[in-house]
Protein backbone atom coordinates (compact mmCIF):
# COMPACT_ATOMS: atom_id res chain seq x y z
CA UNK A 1 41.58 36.39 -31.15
CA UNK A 2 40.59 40.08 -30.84
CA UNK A 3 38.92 42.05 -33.35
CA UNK A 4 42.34 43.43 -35.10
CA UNK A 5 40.49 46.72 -35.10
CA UNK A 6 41.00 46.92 -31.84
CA UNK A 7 42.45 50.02 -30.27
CA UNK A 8 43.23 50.76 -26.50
CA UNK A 9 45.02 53.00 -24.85
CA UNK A 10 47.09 51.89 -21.41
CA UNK A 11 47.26 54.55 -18.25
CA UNK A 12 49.98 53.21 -15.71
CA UNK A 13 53.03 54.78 -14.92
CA UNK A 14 54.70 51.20 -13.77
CA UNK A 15 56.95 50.29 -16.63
CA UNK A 16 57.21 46.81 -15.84
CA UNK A 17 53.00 46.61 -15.37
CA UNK A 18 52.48 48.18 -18.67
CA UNK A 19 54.89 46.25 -20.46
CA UNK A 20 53.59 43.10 -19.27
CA UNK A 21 49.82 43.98 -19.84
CA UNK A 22 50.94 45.66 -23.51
CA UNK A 23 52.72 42.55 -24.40
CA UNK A 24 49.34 40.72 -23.06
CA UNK A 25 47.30 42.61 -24.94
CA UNK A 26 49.10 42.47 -28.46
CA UNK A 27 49.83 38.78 -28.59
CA UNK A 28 45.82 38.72 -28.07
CA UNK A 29 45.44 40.78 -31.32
CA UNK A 30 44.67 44.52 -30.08
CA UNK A 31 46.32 47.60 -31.16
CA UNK A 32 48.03 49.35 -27.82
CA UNK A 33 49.24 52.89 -27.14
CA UNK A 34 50.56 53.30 -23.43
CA UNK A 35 50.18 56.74 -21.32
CA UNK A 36 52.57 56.94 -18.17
CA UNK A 37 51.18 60.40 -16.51
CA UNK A 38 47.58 61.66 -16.11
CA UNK A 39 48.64 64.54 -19.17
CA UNK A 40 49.66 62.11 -21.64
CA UNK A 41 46.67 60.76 -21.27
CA UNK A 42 44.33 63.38 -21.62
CA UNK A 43 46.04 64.49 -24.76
CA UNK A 44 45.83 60.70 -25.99
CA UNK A 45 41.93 59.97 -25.16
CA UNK A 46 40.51 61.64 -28.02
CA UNK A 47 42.49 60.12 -30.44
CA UNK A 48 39.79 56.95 -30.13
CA UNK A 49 39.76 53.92 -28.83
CA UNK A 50 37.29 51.22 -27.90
CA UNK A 51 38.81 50.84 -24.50
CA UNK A 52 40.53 52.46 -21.94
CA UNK A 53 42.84 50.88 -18.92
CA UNK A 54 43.34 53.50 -16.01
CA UNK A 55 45.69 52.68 -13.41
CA UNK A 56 44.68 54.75 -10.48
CA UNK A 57 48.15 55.72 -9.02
CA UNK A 58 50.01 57.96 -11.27
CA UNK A 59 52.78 60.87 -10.44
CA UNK A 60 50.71 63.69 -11.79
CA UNK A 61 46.81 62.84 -11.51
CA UNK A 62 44.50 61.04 -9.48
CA UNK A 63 43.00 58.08 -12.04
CA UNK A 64 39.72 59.13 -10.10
CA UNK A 65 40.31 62.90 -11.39
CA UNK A 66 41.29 61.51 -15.02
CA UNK A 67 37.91 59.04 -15.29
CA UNK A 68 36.55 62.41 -14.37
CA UNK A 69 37.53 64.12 -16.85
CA UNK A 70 37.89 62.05 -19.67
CA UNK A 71 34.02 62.20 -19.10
CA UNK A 72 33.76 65.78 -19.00
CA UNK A 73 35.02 65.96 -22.76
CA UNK A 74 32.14 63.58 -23.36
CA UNK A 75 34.31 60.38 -24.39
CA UNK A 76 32.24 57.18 -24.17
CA UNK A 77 34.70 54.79 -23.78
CA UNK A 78 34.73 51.83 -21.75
CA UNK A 79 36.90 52.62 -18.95
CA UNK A 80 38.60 49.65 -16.74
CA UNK A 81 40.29 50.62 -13.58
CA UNK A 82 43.37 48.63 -12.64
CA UNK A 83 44.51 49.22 -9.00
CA UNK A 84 45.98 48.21 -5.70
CA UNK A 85 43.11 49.34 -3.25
CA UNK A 86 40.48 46.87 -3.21
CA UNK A 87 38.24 48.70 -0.71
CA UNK A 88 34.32 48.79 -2.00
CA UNK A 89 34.47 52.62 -1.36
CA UNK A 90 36.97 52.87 -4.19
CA UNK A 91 35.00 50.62 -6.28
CA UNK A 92 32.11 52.62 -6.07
CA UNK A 93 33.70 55.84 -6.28
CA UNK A 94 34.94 54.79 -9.38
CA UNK A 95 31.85 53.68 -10.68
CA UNK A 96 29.78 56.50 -9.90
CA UNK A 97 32.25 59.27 -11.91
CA UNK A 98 32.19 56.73 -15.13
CA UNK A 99 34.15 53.66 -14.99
CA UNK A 100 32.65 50.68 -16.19
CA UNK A 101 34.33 48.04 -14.37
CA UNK A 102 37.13 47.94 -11.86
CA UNK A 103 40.37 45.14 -11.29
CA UNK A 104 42.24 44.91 -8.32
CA UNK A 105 46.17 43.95 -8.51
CA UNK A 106 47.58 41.66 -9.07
CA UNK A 107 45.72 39.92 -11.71
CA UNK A 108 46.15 37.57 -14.04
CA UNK A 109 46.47 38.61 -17.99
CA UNK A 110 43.62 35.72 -18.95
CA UNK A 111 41.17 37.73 -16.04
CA UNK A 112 41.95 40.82 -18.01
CA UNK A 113 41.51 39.62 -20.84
CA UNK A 114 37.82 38.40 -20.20
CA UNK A 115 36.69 41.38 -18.95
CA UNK A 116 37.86 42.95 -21.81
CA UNK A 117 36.16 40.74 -24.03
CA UNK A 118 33.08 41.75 -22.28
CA UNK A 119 33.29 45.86 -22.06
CA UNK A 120 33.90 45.54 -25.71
CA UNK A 121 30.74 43.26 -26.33
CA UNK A 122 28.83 44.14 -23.49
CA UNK A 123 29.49 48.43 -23.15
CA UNK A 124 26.71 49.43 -25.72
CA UNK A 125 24.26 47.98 -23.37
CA UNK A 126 26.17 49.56 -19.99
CA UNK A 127 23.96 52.90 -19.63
CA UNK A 128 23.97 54.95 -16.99
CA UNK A 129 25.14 52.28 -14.74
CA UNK A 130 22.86 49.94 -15.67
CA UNK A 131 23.95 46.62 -17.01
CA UNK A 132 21.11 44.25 -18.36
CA UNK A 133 21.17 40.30 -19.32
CA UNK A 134 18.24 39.50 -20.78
CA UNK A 135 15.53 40.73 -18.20
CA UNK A 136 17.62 40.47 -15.36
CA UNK A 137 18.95 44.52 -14.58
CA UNK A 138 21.64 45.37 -12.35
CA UNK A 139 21.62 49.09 -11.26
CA UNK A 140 25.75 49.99 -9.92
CA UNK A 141 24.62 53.21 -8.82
CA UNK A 142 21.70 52.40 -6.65
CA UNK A 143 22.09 48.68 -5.90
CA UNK A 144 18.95 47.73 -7.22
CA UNK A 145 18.39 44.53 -9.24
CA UNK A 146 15.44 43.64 -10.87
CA UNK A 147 13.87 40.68 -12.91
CA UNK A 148 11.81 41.80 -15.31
CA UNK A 149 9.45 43.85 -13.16
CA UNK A 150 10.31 42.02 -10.14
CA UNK A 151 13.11 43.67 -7.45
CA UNK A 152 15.11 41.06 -5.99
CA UNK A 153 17.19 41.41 -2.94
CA UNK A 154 20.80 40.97 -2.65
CA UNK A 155 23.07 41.18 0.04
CA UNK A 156 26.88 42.97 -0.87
CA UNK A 157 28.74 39.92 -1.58
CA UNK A 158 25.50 38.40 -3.52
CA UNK A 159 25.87 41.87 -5.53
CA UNK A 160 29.47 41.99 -6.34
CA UNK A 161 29.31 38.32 -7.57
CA UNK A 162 25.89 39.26 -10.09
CA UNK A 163 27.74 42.21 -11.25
CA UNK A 164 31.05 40.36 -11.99
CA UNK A 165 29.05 37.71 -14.13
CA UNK A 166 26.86 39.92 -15.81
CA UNK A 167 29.63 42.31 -16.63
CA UNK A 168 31.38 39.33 -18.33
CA UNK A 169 28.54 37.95 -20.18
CA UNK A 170 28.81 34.93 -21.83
CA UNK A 171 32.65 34.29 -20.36
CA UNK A 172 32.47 31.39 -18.35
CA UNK A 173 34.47 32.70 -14.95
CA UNK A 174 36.12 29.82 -12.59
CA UNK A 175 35.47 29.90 -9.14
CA UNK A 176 38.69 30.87 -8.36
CA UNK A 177 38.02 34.03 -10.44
CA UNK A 178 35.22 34.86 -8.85
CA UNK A 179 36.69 34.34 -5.19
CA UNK A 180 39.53 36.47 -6.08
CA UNK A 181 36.82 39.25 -7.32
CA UNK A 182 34.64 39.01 -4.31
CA UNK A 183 37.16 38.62 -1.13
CA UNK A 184 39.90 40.16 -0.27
CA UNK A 185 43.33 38.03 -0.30
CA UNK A 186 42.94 37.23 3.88
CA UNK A 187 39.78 35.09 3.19
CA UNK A 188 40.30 32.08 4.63
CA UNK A 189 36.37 30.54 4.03
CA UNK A 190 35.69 26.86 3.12
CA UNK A 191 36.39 25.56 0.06
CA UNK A 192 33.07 25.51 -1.85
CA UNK A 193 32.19 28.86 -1.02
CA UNK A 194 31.33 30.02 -4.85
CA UNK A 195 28.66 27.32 -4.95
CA UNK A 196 27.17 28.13 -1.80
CA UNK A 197 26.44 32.03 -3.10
CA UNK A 198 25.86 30.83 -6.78
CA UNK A 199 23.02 28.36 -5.02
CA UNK A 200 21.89 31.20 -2.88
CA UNK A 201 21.76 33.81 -6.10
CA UNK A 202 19.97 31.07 -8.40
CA UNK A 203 17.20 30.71 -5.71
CA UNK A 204 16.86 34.35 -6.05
CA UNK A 205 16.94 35.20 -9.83
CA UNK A 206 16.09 31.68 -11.72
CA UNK A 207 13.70 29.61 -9.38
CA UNK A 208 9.87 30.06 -10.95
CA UNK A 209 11.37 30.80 -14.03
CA UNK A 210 11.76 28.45 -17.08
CA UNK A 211 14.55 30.08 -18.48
CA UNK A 212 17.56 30.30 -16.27
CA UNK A 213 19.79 32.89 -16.04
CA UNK A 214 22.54 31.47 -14.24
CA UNK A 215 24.26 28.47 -15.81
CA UNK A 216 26.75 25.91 -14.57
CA UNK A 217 29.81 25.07 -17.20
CA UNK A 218 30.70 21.38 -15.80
CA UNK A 219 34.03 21.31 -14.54
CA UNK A 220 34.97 24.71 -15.31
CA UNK A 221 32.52 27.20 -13.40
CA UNK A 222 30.06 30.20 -14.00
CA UNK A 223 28.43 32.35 -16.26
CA UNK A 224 25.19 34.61 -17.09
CA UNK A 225 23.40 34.40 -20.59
CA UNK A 226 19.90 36.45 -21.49
């Protein structure tokens, strides 16, 4: 159950979407205000919340132009963009003017959810682009990842899969989850593809060092703990 203190606010101008991620949201304990243009929004923002959901195709505003600006006034908040495109320009245009993580459509409300959970947990340690488990650092701006003092390199789909885990802390993701996050919906690879890039990033980040990063929920799937 959500902390019943709670608050986000809801950008998407899709009344069916927002009802169904508003209805989502409440029966999972948070407090929910909905905005359906870019200028509702950015009269709502400063009335604080501990999370923000931007859809990036409204009538009136770019969601890339409200991120913007919502940053401009100096607002803090977590920001999660929800949208259709699923193109790793968009991603990282979004995360370069402020977002802190970024959902591609459809999704399910339990994937939500979970990264959620984890802006809210994880966002006071999200500076500057930098996310950190333990001594493991992923830089979103520059690419960079580092153990400790230690740069490791990552190739793009080895980087999108770190970021999703360390972005969710502690939530164990399945590896359905994290196929859906990392391809696009024409993959057609073989079935134990997670594994192979999970096996590929542990040799990378946890081999020659006691504790491990990276651990394996039986049955279930994934997740990164410091």
């Amino acid at each position: 159950m959500a902390d019943k203190f709670s608050k986000i606010l809801v950008i998407e101008d899709e009344r069916k979407i927002s009802s169904f991620i508003k209805r989502g949201l409440i029966d999972s304990g948070y407090s929910v205000d909905v905005a359906f243009t870019g200028e509702e929004a950015l009269e709502k923002v400063e009335d604080g919340y501990n999370l923000i959901l931007l859809d990036l195709m409204l009538p009136d505003m770019d969601g890339f132009d409200i991120c913007a600006k919502i940053r401009k006034l100096k607002i803090q908040t977590p920001i999660l963009m929800l949208t259709a495109r699923n193109s790793i320009e968009d991603k990282i245009k979004g995360l370069d003017i402020g977002a802190d993580d970024y959902l591609t459509k459809p999704f399910a409300i339990g994937e939500l959810l979970s990264r959620i959970k984890a802006l809210l947990r994880r966002s006071p340690s999200i500076i500057d682009g930098i996310i950190s488990v333990g001594e493991l650092t992923l830089n979103t701006k520059t690419y960079e990842v580092y153990r400790g003092n230690k740069q490791i390199e990552l190739s793009q789909k080895e980087f999108s899969i770190l970021e999703y885990l360390m972005v969710n802390e502690g939530v164990v993701l399945t590896r359905t989850m994290i196929e859906d996050h990392a391809w696009d919906y024409e993959f057609e690879g073989f079935s134990n593809v997670v594994d192979v890039y999970i096996r590929m990033l542990r040799k990378k980040i946890d081999d020659g060092y006691k504790d491990k990063i990276i651990k394996t929920v039986r049955g279930v799937g994934y997740k990164v703990k410091g």
